[in-house]
Structures are given as C-alpha cells and as structure tokens.
Protein backbone atom coordinates (compact mmCIF):
# COMPACT_ATOMS: atom_id res chain seq x y z
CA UNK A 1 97.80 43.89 75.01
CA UNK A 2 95.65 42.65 77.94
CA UNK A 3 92.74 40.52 77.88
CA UNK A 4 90.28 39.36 81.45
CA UNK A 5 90.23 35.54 81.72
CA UNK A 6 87.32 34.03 84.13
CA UNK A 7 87.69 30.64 85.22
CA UNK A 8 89.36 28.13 87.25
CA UNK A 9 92.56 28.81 89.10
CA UNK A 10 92.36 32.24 89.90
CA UNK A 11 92.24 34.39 92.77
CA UNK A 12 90.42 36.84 91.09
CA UNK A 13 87.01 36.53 89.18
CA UNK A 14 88.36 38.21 86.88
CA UNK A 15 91.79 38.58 85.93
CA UNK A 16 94.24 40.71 83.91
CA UNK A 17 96.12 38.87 81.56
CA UNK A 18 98.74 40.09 79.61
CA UNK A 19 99.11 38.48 76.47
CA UNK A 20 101.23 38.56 73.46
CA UNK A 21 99.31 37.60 70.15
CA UNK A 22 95.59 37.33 69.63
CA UNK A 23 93.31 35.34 67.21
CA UNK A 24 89.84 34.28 67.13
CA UNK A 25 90.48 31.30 69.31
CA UNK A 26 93.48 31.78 70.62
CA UNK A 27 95.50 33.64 73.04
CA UNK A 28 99.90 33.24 73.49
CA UNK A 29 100.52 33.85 77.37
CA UNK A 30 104.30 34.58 78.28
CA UNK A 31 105.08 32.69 75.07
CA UNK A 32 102.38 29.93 75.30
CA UNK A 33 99.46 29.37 72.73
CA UNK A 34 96.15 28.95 74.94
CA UNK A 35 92.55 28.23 73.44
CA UNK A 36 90.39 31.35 74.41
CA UNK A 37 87.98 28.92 75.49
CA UNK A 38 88.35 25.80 77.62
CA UNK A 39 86.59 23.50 80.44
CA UNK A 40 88.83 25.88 82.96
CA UNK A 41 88.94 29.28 82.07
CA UNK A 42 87.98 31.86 79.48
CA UNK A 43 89.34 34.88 77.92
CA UNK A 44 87.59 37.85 77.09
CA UNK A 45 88.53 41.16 74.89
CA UNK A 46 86.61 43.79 77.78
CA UNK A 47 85.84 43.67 81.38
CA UNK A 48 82.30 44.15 80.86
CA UNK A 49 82.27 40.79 78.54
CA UNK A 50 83.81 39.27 80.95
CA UNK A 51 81.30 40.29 83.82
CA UNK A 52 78.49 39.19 81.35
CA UNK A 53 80.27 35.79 81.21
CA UNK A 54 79.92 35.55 84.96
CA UNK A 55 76.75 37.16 85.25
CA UNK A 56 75.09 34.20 82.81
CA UNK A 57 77.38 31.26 84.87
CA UNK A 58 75.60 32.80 87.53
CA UNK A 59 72.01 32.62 87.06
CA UNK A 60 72.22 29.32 85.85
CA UNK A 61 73.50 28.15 88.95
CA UNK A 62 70.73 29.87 90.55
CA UNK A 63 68.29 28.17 88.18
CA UNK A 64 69.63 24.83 88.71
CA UNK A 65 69.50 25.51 92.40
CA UNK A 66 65.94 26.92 92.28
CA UNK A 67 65.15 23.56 89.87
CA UNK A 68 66.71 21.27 92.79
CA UNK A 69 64.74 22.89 95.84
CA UNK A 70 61.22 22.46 94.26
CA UNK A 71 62.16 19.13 93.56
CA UNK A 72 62.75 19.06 97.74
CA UNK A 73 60.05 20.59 98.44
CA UNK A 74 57.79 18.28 96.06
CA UNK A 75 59.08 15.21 97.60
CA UNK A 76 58.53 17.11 101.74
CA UNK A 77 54.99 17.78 100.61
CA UNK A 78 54.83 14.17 99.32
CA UNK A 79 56.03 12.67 102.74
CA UNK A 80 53.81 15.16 104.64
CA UNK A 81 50.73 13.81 102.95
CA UNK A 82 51.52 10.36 103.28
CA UNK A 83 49.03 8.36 105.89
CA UNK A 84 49.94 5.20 107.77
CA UNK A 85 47.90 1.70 105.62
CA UNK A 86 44.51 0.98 107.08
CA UNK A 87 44.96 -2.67 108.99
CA UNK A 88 42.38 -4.46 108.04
C-alpha cells in the first residue's frame, strides 16, 4: 500500500510512502505506528489530496504575507504624511 506524506523533512513535496497498515489516524511505516497527522508532516490516501493540502498551506501563506505588507505599507504612508512640530 502507498500513501503521499507532505511535511517536514522531505526532499520532496510530496512523497511516496510505503506503508504497512492503515486506520483512520494512523499509518505503520517499516514497522512503526505514525499519527496521519502531526505538527511535521501529513499523510494522505491520493496525490491529488495531497496537492490540495499544499495548495491550501499555500495561500495562506500568501494571505498572511499579503496581511503583513499592507500593514507596511500603512505604517510608510503614515511616516510619509508625518510633518515636522510647528516651533512656536
């Protein structure tokens, strides 16, 4: 059985696993019980789920990123406006 595991750690985006034994949350790896799901990687039944994964990991980097530059740019157009205090 193979499965495609996205995630930390490999050279690939998306590798081919081999693994033993399925369940609903887990996967065995040369003899090893893995949760299908962790902080570091991710195992998926079909390439195309597993190119969805990405896909979404994606665009919410690009969405964080887009969040972060008009933050920049808020603050530039803040500075740019600024004046120098009248002396009085």
């Amino acid at each position: 059985m193979k499965s495609y595991r996205t995630g930390i750690g490999s050279k690939e985006l998306i590798a081919v696993v081999k693994i033993d034994r399925c369940t609903t949350k887990s996967v065995w790896v040369d003899g090893h019980q893995q949760a299908k799901r962790t902080d570091w990687a991710v195992y998926h039944d079909t390439w195309d789920l597993a190119r969805k994964h990405l896909l979404y990991d994606a665009k919410e980097r690009v969405a964080d990123a887009e969040k972060v530059l008009k933050e920049a740019q808020n603050y530039e157009a803040h500075i740019s406006g600024m004046v120098a205090p009248r002396e009085t």
